[in-house]
Protein backbone atom coordinates (compact mmCIF):
# COMPACT_ATOMS: atom_id res chain seq x y z
CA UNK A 1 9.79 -48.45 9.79
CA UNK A 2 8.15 -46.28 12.16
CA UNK A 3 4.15 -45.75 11.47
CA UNK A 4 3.10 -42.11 10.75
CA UNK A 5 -0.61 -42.23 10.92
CA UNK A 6 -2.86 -38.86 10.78
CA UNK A 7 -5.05 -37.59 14.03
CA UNK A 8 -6.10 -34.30 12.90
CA UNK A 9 -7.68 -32.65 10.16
CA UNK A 10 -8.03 -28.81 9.96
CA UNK A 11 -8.73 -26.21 6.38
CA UNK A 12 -10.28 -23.47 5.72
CA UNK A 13 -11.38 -22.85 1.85
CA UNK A 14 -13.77 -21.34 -0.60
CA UNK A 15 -15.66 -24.20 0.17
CA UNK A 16 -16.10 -24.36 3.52
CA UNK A 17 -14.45 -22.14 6.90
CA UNK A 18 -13.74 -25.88 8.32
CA UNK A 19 -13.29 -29.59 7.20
CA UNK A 20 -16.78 -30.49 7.43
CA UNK A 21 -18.01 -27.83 5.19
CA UNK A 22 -15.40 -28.26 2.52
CA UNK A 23 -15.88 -31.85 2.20
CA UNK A 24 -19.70 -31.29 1.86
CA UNK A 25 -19.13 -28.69 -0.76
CA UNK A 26 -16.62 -30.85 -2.73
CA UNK A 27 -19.19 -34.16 -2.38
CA UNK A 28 -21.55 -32.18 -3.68
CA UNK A 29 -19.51 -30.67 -6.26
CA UNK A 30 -19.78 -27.00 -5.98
CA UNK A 31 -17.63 -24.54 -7.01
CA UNK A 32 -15.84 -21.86 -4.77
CA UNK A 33 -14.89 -19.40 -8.31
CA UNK A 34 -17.11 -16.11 -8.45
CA UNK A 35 -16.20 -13.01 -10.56
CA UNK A 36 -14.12 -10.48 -8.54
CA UNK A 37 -15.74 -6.77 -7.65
CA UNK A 38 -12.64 -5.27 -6.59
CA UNK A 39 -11.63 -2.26 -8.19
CA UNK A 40 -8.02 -3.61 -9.00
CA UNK A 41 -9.74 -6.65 -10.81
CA UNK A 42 -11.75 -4.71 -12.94
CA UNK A 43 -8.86 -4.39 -15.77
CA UNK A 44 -7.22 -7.66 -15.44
CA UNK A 45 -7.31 -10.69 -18.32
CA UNK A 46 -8.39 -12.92 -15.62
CA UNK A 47 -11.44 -11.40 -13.27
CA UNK A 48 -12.19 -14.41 -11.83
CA UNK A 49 -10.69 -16.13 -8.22
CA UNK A 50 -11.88 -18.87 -5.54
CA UNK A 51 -11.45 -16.58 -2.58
CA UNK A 52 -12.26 -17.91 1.22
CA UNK A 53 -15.67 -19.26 2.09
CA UNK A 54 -15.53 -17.66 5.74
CA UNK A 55 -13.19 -14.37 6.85
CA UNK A 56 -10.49 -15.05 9.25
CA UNK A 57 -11.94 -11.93 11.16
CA UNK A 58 -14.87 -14.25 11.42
CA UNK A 59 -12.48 -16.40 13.55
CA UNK A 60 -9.15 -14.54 15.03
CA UNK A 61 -9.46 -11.53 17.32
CA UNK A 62 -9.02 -8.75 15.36
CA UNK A 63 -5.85 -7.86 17.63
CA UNK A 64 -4.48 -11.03 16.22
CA UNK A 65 -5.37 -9.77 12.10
CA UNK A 66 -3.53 -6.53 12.71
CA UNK A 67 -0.18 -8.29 13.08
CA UNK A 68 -0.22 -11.11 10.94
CA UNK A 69 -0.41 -11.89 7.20
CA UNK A 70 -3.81 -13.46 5.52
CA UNK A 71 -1.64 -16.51 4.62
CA UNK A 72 -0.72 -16.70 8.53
CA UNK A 73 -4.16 -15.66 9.35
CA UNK A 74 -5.10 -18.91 7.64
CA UNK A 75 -2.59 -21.16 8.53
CA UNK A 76 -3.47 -20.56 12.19
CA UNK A 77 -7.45 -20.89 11.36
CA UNK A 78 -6.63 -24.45 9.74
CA UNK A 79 -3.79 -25.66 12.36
CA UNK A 80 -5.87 -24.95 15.04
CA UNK A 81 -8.49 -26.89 13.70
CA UNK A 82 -6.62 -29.65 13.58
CA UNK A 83 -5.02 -29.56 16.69
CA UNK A 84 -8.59 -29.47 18.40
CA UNK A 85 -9.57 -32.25 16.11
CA UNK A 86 -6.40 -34.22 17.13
CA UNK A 87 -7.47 -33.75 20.95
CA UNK A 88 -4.62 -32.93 22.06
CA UNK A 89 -3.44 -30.59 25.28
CA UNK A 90 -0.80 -28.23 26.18
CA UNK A 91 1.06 -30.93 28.24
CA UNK A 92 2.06 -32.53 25.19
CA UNK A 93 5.73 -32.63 25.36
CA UNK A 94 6.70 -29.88 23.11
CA UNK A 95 10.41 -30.58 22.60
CA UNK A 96 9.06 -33.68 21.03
CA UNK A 97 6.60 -31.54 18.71
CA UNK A 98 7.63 -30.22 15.44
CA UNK A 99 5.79 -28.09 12.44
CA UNK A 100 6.56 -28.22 9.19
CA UNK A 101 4.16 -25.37 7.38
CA UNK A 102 4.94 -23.78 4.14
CA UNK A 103 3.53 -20.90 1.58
CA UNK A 104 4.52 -20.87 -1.62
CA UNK A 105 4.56 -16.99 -2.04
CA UNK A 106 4.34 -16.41 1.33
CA UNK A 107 3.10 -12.53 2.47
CA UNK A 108 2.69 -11.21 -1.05
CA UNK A 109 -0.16 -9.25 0.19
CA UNK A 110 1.59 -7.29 3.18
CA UNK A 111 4.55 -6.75 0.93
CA UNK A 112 2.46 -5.01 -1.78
CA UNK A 113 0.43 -2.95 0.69
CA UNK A 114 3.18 -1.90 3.30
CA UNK A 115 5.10 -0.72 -0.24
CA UNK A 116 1.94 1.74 -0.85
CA UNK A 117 2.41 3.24 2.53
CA UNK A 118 5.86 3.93 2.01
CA UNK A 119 5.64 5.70 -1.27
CA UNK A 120 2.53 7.49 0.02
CA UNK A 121 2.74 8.60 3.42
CA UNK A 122 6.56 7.75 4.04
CA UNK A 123 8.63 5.56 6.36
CA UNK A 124 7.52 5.99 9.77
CA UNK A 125 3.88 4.78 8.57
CA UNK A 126 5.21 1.48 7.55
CA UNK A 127 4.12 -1.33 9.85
CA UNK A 128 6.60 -2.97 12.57
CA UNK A 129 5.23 -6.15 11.55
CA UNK A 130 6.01 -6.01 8.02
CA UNK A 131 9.09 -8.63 7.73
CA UNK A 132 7.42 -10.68 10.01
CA UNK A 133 4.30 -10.54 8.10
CA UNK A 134 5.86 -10.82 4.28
CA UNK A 135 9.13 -13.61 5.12
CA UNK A 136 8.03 -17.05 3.44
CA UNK A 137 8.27 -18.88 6.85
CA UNK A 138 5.57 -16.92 8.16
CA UNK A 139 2.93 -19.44 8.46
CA UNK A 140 5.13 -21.71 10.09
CA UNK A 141 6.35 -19.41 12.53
CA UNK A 142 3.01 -18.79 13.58
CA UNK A 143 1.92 -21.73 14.20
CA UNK A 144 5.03 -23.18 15.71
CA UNK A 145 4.39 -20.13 18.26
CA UNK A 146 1.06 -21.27 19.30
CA UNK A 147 1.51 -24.33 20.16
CA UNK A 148 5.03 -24.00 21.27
CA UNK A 149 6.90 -26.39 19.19
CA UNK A 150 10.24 -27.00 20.10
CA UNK A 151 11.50 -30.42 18.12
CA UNK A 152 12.00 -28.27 14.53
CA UNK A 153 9.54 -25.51 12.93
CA UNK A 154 10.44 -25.45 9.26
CA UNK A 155 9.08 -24.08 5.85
CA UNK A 156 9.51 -25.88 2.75
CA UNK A 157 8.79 -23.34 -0.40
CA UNK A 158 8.29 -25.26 -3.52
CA UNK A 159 5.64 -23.40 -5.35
CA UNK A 160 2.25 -25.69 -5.91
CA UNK A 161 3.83 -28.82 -4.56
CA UNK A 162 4.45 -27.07 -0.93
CA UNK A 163 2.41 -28.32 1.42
CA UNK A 164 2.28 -32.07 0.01
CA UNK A 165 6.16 -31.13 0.22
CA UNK A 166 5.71 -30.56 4.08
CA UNK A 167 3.57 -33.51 4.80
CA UNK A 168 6.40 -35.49 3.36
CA UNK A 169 8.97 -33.80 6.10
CA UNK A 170 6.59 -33.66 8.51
CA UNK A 171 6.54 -37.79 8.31
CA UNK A 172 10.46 -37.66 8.00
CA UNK A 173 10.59 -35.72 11.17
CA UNK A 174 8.76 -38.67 13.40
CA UNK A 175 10.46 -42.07 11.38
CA UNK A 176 13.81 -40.94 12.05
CA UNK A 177 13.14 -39.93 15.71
CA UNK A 178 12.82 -36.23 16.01
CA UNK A 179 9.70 -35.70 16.55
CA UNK A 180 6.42 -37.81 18.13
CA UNK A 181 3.70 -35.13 16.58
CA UNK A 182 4.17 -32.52 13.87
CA UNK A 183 1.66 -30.36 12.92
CA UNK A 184 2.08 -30.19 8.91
CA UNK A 185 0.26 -28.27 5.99
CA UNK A 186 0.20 -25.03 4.02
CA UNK A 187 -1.56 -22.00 3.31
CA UNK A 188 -1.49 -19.40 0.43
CA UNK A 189 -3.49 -16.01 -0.09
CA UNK A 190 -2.24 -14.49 -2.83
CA UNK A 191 -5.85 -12.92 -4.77
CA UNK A 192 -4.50 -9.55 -5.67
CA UNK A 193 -3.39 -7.18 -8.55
CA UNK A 194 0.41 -7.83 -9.48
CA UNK A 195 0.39 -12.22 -8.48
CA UNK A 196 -2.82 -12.11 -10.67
CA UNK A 197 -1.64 -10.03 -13.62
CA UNK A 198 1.82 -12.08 -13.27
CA UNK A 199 0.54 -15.54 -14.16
CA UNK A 200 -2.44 -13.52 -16.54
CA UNK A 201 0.85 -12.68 -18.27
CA UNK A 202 2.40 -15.75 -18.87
CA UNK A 203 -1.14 -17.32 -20.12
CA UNK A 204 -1.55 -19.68 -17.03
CA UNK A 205 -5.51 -18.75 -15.83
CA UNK A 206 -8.17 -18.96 -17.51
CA UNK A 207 -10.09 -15.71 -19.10
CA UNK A 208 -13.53 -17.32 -18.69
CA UNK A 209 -15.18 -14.44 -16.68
CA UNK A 210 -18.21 -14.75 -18.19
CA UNK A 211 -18.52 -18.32 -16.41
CA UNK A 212 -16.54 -18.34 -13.21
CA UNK A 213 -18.16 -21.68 -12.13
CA UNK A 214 -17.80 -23.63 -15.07
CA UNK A 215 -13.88 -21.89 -15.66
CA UNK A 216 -12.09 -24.42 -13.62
CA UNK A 217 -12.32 -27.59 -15.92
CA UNK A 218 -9.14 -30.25 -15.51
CA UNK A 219 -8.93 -32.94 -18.29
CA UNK A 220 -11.38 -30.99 -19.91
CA UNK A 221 -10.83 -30.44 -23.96
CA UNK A 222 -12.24 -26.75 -23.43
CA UNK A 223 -9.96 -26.14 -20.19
CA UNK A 224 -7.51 -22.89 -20.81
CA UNK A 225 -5.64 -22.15 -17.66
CA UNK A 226 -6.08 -22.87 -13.92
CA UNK A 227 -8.04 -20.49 -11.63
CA UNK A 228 -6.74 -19.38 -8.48
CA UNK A 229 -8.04 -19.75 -4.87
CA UNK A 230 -6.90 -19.04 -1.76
CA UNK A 231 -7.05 -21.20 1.42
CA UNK A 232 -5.14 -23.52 3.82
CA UNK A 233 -5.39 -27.54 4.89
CA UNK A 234 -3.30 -28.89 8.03
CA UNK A 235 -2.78 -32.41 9.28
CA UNK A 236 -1.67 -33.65 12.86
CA UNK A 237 0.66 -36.58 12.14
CA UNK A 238 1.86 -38.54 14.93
CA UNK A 239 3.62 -41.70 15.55
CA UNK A 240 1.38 -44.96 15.50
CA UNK A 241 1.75 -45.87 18.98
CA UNK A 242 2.04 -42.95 20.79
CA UNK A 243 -1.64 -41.72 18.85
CA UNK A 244 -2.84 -45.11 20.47
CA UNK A 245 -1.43 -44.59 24.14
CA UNK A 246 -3.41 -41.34 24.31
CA UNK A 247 -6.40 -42.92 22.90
CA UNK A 248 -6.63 -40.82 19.21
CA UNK A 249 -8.97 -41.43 16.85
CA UNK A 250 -7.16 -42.22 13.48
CA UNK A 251 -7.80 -41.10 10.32
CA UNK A 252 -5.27 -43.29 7.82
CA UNK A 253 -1.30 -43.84 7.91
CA UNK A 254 1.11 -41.70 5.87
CA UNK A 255 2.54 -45.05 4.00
CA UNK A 256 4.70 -43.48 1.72
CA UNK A 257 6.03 -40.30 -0.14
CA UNK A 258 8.34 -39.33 -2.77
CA UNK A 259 9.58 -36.00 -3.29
CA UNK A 260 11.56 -35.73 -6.73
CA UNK A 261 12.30 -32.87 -9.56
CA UNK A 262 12.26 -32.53 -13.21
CA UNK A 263 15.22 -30.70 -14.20
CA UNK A 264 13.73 -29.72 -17.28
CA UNK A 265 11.97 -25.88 -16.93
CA UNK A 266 11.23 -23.23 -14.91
CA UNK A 267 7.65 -23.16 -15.40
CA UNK A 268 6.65 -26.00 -17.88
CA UNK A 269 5.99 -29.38 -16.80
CA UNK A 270 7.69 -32.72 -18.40
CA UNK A 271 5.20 -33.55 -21.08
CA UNK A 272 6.08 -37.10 -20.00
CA UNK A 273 5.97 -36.66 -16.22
CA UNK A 274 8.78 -38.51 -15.63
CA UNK A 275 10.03 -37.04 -12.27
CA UNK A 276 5.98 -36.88 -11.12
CA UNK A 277 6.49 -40.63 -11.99
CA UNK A 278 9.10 -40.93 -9.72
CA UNK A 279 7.53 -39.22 -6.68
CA UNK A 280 4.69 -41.61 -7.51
CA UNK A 281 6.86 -44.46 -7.67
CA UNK A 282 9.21 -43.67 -4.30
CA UNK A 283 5.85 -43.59 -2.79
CA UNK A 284 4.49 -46.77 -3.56
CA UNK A 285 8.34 -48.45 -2.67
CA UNK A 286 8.32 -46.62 0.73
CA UNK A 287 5.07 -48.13 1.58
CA UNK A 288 5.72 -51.09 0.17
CA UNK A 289 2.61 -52.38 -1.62
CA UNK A 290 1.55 -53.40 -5.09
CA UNK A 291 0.24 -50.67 -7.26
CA UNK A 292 -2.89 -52.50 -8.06
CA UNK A 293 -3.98 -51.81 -4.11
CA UNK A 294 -4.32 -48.19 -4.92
CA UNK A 295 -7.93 -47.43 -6.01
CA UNK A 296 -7.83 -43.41 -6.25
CA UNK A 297 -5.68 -40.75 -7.10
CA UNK A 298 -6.61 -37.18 -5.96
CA UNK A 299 -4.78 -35.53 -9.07
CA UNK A 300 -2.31 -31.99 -9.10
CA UNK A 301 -4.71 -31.23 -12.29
CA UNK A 302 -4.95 -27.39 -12.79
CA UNK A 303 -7.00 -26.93 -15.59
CA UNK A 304 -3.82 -26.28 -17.82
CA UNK A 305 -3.52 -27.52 -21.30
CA UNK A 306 -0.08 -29.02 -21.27
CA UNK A 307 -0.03 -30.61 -17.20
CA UNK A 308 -3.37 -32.40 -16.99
CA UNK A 309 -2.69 -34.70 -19.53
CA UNK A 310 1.35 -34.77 -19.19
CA UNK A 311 -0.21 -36.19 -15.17
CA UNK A 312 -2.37 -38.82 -16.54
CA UNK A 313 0.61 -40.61 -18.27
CA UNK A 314 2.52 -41.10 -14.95
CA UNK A 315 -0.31 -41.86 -13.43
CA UNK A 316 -1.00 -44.49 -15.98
CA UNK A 317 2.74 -45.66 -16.19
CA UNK A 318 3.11 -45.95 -12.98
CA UNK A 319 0.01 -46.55 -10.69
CA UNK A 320 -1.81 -48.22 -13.60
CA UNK A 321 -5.27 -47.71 -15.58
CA UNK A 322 -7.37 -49.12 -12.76
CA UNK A 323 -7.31 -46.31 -10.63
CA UNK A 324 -10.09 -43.55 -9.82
CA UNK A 325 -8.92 -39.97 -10.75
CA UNK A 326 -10.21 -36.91 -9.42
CA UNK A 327 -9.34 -33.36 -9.60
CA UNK A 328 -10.57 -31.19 -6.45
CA UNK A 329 -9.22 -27.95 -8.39
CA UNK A 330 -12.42 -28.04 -10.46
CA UNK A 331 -14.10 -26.94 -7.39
CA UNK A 332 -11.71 -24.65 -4.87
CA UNK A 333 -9.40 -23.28 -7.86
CA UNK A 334 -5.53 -23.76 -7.22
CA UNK A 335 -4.29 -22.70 -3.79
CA UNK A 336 -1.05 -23.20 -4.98
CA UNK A 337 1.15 -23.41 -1.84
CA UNK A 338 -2.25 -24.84 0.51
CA UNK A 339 -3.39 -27.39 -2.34
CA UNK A 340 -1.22 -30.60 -1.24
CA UNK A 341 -2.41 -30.08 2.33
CA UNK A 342 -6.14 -29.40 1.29
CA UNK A 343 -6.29 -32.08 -1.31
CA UNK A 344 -4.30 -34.96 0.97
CA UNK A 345 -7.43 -34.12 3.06
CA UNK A 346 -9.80 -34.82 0.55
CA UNK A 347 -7.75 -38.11 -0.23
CA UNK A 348 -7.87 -39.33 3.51
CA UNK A 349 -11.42 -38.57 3.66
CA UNK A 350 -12.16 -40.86 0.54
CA UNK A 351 -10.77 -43.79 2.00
CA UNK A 352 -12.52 -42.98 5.39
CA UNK A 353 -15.80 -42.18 3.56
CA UNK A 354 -15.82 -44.64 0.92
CA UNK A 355 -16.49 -41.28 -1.52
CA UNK A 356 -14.40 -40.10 -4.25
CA UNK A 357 -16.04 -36.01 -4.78
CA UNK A 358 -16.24 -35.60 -8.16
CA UNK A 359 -14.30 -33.14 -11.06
CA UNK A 360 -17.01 -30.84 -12.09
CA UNK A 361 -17.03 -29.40 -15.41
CA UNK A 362 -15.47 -32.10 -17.57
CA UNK A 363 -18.17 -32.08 -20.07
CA UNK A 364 -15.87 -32.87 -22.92
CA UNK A 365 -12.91 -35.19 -22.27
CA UNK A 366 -9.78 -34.42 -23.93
CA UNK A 367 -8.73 -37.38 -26.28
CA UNK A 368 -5.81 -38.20 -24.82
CA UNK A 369 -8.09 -39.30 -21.38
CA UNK A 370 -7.97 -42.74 -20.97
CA UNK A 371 -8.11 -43.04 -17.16
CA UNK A 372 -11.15 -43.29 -15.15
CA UNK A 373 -12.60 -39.96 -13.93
CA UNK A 374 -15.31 -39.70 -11.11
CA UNK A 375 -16.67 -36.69 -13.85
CA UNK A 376 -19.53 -34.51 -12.34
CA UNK A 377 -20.67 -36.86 -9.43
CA UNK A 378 -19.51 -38.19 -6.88
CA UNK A 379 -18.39 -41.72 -7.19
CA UNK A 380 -18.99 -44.80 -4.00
CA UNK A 381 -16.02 -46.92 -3.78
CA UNK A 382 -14.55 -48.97 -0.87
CA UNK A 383 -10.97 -47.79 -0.75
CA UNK A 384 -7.41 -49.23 0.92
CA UNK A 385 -4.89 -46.46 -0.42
CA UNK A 386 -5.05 -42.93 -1.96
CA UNK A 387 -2.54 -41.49 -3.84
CA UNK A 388 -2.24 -37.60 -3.52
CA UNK A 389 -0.05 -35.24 -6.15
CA UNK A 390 1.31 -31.98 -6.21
CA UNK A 391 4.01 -30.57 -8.96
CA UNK A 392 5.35 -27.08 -8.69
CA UNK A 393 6.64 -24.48 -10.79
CA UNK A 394 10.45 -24.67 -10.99
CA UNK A 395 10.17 -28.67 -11.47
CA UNK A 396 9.14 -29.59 -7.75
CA UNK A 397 7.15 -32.99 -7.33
CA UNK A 398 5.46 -34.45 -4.29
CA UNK A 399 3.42 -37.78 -3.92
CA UNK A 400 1.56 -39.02 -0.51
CA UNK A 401 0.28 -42.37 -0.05
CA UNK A 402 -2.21 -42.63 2.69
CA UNK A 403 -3.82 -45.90 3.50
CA UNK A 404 -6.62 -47.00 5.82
CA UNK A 405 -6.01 -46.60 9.22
């Protein structure tokens, strides 16, 4: 089988504007949540959000803002990032380089504003960039347009598991021949009134506003309800030897993936996780090593009561009880459609590193936890494979397995 490795890192996050800073800011195990002072906030069961660490108008020309969506706003931040990280040049061969970038929402934001312009000042005041700025394939388009990809520019949509849902494509695209690089993540930017008071009103995020930091708390007996961030995380992936003729560094290989679904509900997870399982387990076959060589698992863990602990038992069933566990959320909040993407970074840089960052806030384990958690500090370990998670509303399930380079 053809070797995917990964050349390129890029995020932006309410960590960190860039890789560096994020993975600093997770290490260290601070938290990106802060109590929102917007006026449509104010009213809100949940007041509380992980928005970005650095503006894109700290980074795009504002010429550029104007016409594109914050989700593509961030998606081209991040991509670029890890195109210039990737060192590669415009004389790639771009009919042999693909994207696969999704959003799980997609331009909520622009739909919701460019709606108040029409019902205030009328028609003619609506933006000409609106349906580019609100369709779902945004992001992707975007980027696909800056670099000038020409193999395939696609757009999964699967809710939370998205961009570990692209990553999985994105590898597809170059083992089966179509592709030689694809530039593969997510993004989502969704902080605002109506997505907020949505998931406020189905009891999904947590109403600790009194304690932003400490309301993010996976595993945690306390926990009640996820928090939600905003951000982006892309990944150059590129075939083994081609990576090696142009003289990339690289950071680990893509070894395996699974993509599966529940069939069960629309919003609640299997209490069992058997179709996570699976994903889990079509991952470990596709790479084709023993379960016992996989020392961390950088966890889908939201903060919710029912899905943290309906994880850990296909984690345990499958992977086994010696693995590592860690749950980034804690710290940036769930970017839903960005969190594969940003968290298979965190993943890769734990094997690179030898770090696992740590899940703040689990000061009181739930019961049921019998897996080891790197709780509240950081956690050493020499690592050989990562395992990287992402479920989605709907029943949508991704696993990556990334191993050292």
């Amino acid at each position: 089988m053809t070797e995917v490795v990964v050349t390129g890192l890029g995020a932006t996050t309410p960590l960190g504007g860039d890789v560096a800073s994020t993975w600093e800011a997770l290490v260290a195990g601070r938290s990106g949540v802060h109590l929102l002072e917007h006026e449509w906030a104010q009213e809100l069961p949940c007041r509380i959000a992980a928005e970005l660490a650095v503006e894109p108008s700290e980074v795009l020309p504002r010429v550029r803002l104007r016409r594109l969506d914050r989700s593509e706003q961030i998606a081209l931040v991040a991509a670029q990032q890890a195109w210039d990280d990737a060192g590669l040049s415009d004389d790639l061969d771009k009919e042999r380089l693909g994207v696969v970038f999704g959003s799980g929402i997609g331009g909520a934001l622009t739909l919701l504003a460019q709606d108040d312009i029409l019902e205030e000042s009328g028609a003619r005041k609506v933006s000409p960039f609106t349906v580019p700025m609100l369709m779902p394939n945004g992001p992707a388009a975007v980027v696909g347009l800056e670099f000038g990809a020409q193999a395939g520019v696609h757009a999964p949509t699967s809710a939370c598991a998205t961009s570990a849902e692209a990553i999985s494509w994105a590898a597809d695209m170059i083992r089966v021949g179509r592709a030689d690089v694809v530039v593969a993540g997510g993004a989502e930017a969704v902080i605002g009134g109506l997505p907020m008071a949505g998931f406020s009103s189905m009891k999904a995020m947590s109403t600790r506003n009194d304690d932003p930091t400490h309301a993010s708390r996976p595993w945690d007996r306390d926990r009640d309800g996820f928090v939600m961030g905003e951000g982006s995380g892309a990944l150059i992936l590129e075939r083994r030897d081609h990576a090696e003729a142009r003289g990339a560094k690289i950071y680990a290989v893509v070894a395996g993936s699974g993509l599966t679904s529940d069939g069960y509900d629309i919003v609640q997870p299997d209490p069992e996780c058997r179709g996570g399982g699976r994903a889990m387990a079509a991952a470990i076959k596709q790479a084709g090593i023993d379960p016992k060589e996989i020392g961390h698992v950088n966890a889908h863990a939201t903060s919710t009561p029912v899905g943290d602990m309906a994880e850990v038992k296909g984690i345990k069933r499958v992977v086994g009880d010696h693995v590592v566990l860690t749950a980034t959320k804690s710290m940036t909040g769930h970017l839903l459609g960005g969190a594969g993407a940003v968290e298979s970074i965190a993943a890769i840089l734990a094997i690179v590193e030898g770090v696992i960052p740590p899940t703040i806030n689990l000061d009181n384990p739930d019961p049921g936890l019998d897996l080891d958690v790197a709780a509240n500090e950081a956690r050493k370990v020499e690592l050989n494979a990562a395992l990287n998670t992402a479920f989605g509303f709907g029943g949508h399930n991704a696993a990556l397995l990334f191993t050292k380079a």
